[in-house]
N, C-alpha and C. Protein backbone atom coordinates (compact mmCIF):
# COMPACT_ATOMS: atom_id res chain seq x y z
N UNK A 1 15.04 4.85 5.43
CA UNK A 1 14.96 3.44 5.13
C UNK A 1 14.47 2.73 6.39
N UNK A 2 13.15 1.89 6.36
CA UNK A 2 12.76 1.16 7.79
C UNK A 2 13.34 -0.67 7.12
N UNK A 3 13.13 -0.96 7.62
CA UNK A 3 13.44 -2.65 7.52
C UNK A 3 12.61 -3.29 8.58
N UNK A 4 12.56 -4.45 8.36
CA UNK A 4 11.78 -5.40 9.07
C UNK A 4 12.21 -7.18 9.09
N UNK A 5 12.52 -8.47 9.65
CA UNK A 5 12.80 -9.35 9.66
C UNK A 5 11.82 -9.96 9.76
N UNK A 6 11.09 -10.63 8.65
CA UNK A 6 10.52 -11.79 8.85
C UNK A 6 10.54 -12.77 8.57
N UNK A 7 10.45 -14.16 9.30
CA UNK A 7 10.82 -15.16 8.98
C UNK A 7 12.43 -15.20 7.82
N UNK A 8 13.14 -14.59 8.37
CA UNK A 8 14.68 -14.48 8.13
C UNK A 8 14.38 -14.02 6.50
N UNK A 9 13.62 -12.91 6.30
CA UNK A 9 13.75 -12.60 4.78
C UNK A 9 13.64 -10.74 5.62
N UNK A 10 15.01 -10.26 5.00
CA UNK A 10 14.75 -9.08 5.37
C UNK A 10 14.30 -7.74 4.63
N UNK A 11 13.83 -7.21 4.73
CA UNK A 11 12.32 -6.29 4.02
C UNK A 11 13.10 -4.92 4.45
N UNK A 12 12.84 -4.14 3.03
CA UNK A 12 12.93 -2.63 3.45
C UNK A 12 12.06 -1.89 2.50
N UNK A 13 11.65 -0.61 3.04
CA UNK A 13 11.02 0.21 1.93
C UNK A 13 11.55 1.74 2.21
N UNK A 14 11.62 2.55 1.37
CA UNK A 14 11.73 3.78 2.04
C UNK A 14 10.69 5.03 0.45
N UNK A 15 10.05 5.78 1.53
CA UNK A 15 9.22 6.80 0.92
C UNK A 15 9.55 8.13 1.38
N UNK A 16 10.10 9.27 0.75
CA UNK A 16 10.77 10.00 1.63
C UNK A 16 9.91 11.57 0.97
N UNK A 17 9.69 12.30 1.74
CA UNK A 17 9.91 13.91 0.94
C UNK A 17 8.49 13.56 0.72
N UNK A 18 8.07 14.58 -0.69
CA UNK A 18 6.59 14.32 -1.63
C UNK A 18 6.77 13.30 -2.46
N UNK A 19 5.44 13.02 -2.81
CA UNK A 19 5.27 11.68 -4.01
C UNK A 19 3.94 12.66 -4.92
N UNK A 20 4.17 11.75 -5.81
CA UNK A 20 3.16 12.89 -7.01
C UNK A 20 1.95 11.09 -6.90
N UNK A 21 0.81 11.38 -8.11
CA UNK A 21 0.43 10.15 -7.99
C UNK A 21 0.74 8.99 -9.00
N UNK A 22 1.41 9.58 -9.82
CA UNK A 22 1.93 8.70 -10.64
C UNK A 22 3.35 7.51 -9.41
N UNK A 23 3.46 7.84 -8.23
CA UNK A 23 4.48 7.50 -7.71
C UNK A 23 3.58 6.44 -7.24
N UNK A 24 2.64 6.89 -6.56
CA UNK A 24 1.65 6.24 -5.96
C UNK A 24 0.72 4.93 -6.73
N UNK A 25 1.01 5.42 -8.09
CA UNK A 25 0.43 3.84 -8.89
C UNK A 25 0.94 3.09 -8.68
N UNK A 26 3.14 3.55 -9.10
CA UNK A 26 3.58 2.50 -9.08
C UNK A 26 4.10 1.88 -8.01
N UNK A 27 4.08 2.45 -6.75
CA UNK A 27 3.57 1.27 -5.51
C UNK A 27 2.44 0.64 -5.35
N UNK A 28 1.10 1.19 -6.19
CA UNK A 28 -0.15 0.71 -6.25
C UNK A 28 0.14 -0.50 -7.06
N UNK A 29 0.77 -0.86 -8.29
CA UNK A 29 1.23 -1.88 -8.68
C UNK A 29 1.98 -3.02 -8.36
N UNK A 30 2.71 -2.47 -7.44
CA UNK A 30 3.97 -3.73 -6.89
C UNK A 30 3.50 -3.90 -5.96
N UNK A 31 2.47 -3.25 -4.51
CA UNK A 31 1.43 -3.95 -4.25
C UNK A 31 0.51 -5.47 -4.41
N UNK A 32 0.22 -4.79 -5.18
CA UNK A 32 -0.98 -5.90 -6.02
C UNK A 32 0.02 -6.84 -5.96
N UNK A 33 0.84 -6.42 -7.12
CA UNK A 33 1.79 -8.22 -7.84
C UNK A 33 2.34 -9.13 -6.38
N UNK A 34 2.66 -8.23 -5.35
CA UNK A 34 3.01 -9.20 -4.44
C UNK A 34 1.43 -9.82 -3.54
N UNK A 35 0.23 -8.92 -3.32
CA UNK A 35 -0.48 -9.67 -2.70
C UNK A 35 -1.17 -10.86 -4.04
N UNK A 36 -1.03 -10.52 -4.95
CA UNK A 36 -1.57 -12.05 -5.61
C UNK A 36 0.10 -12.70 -5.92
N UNK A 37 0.83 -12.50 -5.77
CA UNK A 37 1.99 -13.74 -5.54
C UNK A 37 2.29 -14.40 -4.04
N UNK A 38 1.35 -13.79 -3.44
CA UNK A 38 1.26 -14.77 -1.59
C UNK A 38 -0.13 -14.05 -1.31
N UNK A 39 -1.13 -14.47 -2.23
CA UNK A 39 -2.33 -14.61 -1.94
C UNK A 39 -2.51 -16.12 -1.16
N UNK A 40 -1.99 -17.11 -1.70
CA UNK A 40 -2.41 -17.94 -1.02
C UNK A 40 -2.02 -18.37 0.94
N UNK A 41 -0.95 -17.31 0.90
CA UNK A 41 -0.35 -17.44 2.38
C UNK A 41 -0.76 -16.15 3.47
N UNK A 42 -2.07 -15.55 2.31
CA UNK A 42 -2.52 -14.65 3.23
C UNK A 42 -4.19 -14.31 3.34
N UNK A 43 -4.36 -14.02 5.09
CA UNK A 43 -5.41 -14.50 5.29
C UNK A 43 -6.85 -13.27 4.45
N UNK A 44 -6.38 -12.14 4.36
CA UNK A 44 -7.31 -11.48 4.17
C UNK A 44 -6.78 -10.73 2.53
N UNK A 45 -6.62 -11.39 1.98
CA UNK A 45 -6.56 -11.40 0.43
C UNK A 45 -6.98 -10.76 -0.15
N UNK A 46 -8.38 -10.92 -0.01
CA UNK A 46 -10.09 -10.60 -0.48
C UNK A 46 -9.80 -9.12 -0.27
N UNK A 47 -9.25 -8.49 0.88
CA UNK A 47 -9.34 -7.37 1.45
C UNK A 47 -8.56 -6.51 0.80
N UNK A 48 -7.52 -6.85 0.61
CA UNK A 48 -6.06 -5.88 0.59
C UNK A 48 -6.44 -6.13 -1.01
N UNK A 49 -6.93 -7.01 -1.97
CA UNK A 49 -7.12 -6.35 -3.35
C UNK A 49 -8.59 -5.60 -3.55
N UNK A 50 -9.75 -5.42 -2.38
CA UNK A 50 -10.75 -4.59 -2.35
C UNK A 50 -9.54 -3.33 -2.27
N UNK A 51 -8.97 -2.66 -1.50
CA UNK A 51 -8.80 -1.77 -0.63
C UNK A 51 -7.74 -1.17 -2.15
N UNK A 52 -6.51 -1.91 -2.56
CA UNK A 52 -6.02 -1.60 -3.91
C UNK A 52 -6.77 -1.20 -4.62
N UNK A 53 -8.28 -1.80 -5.54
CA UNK A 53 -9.00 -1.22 -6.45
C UNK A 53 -9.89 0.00 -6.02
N UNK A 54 -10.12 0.38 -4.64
CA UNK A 54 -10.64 1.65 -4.23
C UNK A 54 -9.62 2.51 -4.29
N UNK A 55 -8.06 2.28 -4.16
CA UNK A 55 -6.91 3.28 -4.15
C UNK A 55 -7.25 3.36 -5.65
N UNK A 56 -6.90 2.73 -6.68
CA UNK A 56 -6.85 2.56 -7.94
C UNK A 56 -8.28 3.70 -8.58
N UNK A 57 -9.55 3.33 -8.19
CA UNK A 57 -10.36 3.90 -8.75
C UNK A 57 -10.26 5.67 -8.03
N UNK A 58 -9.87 5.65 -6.69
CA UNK A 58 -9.71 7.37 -6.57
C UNK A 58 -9.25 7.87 -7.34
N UNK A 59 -7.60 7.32 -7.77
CA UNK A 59 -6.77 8.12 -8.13
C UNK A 59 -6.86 8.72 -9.81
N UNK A 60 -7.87 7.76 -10.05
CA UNK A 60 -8.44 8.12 -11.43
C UNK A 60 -9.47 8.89 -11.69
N UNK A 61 -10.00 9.15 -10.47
CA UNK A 61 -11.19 10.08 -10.23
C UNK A 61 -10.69 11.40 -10.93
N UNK A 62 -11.62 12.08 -11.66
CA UNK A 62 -11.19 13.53 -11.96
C UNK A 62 -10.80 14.39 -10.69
N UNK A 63 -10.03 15.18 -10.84
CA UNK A 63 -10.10 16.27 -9.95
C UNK A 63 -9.02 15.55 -9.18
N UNK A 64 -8.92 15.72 -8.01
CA UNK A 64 -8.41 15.49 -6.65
C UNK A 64 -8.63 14.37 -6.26
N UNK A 65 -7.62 13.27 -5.92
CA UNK A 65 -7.87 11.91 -5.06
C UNK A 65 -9.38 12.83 -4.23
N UNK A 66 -9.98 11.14 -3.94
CA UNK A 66 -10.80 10.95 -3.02
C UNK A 66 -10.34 11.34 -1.34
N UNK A 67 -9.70 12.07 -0.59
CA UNK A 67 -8.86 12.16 0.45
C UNK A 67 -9.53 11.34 1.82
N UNK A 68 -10.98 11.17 1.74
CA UNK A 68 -11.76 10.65 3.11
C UNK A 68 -11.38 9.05 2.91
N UNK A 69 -11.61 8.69 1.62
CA UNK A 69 -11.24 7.19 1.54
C UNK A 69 -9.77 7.02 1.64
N UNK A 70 -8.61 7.43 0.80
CA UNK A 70 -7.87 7.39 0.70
C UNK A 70 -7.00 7.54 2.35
N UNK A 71 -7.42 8.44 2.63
CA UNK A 71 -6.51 8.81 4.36
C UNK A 71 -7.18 7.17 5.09
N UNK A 72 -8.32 6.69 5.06
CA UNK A 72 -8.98 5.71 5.46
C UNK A 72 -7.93 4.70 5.57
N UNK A 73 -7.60 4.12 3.99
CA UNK A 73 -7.06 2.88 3.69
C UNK A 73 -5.47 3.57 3.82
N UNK A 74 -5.17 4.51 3.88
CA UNK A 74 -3.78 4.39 4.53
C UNK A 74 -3.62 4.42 6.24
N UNK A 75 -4.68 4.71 6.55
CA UNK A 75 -4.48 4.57 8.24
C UNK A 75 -4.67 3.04 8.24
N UNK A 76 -5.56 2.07 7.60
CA UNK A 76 -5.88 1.21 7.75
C UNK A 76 -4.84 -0.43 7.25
N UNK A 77 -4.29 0.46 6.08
CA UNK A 77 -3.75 -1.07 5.51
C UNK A 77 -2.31 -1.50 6.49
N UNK A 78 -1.63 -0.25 6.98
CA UNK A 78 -0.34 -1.11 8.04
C UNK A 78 -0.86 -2.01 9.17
N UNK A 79 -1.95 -1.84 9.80
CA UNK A 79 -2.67 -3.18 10.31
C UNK A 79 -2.87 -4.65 9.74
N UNK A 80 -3.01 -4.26 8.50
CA UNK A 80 -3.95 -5.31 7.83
C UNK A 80 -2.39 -6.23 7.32
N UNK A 81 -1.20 -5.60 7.12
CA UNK A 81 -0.24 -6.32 6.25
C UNK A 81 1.27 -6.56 7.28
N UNK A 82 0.78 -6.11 8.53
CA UNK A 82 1.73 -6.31 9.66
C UNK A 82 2.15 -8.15 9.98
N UNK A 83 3.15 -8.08 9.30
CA UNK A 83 3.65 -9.38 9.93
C UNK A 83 3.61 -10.76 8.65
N UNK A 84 3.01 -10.06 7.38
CA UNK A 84 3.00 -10.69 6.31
C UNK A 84 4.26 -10.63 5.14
N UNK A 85 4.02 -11.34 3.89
CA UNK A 85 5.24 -11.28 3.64
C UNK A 85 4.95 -9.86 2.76
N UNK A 86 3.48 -8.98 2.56
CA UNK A 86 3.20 -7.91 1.62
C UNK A 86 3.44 -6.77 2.52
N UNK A 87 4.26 -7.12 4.18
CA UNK A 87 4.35 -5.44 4.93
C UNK A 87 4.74 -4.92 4.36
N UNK A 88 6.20 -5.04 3.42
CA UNK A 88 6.99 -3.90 3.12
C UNK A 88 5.96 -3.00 1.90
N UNK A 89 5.34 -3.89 0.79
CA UNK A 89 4.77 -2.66 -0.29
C UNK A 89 3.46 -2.00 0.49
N UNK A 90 2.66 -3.20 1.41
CA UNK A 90 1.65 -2.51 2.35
C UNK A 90 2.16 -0.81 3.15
N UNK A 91 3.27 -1.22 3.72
CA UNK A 91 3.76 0.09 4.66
C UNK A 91 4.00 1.29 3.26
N UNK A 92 4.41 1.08 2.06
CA UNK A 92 5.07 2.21 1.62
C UNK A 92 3.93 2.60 0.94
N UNK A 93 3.11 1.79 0.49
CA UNK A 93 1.93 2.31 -0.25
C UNK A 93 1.23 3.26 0.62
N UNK A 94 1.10 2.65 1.91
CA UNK A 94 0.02 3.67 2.97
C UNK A 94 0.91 4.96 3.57
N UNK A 95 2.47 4.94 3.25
CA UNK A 95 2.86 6.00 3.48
C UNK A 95 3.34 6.91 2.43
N UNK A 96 2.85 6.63 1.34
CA UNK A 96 2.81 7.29 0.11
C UNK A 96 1.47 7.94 -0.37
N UNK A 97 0.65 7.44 0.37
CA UNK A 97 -0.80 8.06 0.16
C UNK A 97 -0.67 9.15 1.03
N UNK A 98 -0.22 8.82 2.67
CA UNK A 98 -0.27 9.72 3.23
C UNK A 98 0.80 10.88 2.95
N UNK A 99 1.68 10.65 2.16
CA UNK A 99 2.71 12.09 1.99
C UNK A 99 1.75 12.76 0.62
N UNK A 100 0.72 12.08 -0.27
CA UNK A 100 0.39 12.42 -1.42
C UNK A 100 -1.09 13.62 -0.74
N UNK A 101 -1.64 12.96 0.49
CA UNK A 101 -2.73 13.89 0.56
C UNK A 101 -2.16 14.98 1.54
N UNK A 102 -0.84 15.19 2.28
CA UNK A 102 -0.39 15.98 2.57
C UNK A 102 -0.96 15.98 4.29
């Protein structure tokens, strides 16, 4: 379990062990719902629902996630959602990709 304090709302997520990708939607989902429920209090919006619909379209890809994109936007999105009110599904999503491509 990590936690985080921001602005006195305290945040936890925890991703532990393997995740299959059905696990991975449904953080791919609660994602989303929180960056368009503080879309408006966040600056790169545009981004973090590009970066969701490229997770979204891998994982539907036949065969095997996309792993070059996918490892991408999980190295990439804990930058992008550091310090917002979407860190906590940002952090678990990108560490659920990364336990999914192993």
């Amino acid at each position: 379990m990590v936690g985080q304090n921001i602005s006195s709302v305290h945040q936890s997520a925890s991703v532990q062990g393997t995740v299959d990708i059905d696990a991975v939607r449904g953080l791919l989902a609660a994602f989303r719902a929180d960056v368009d429920r503080h879309a408006t209090d966040l600056q790169n919006a545009t981004v973090l629902r590009a970066m969701a619909d490229t997770v979204d379209t891998s994982l539907a890809a036949p065969g095997a996630p996309q792993a070059v994109t996918l490892r991408g936007i999980a190295q990439a999105l804990p930058a992008l959602v550091v310090g917002t009110a979407v860190q906590q599904g940002g952090e678990a999503l990108a560490n659920a990709i990364g336990l999914l491509l192993g």
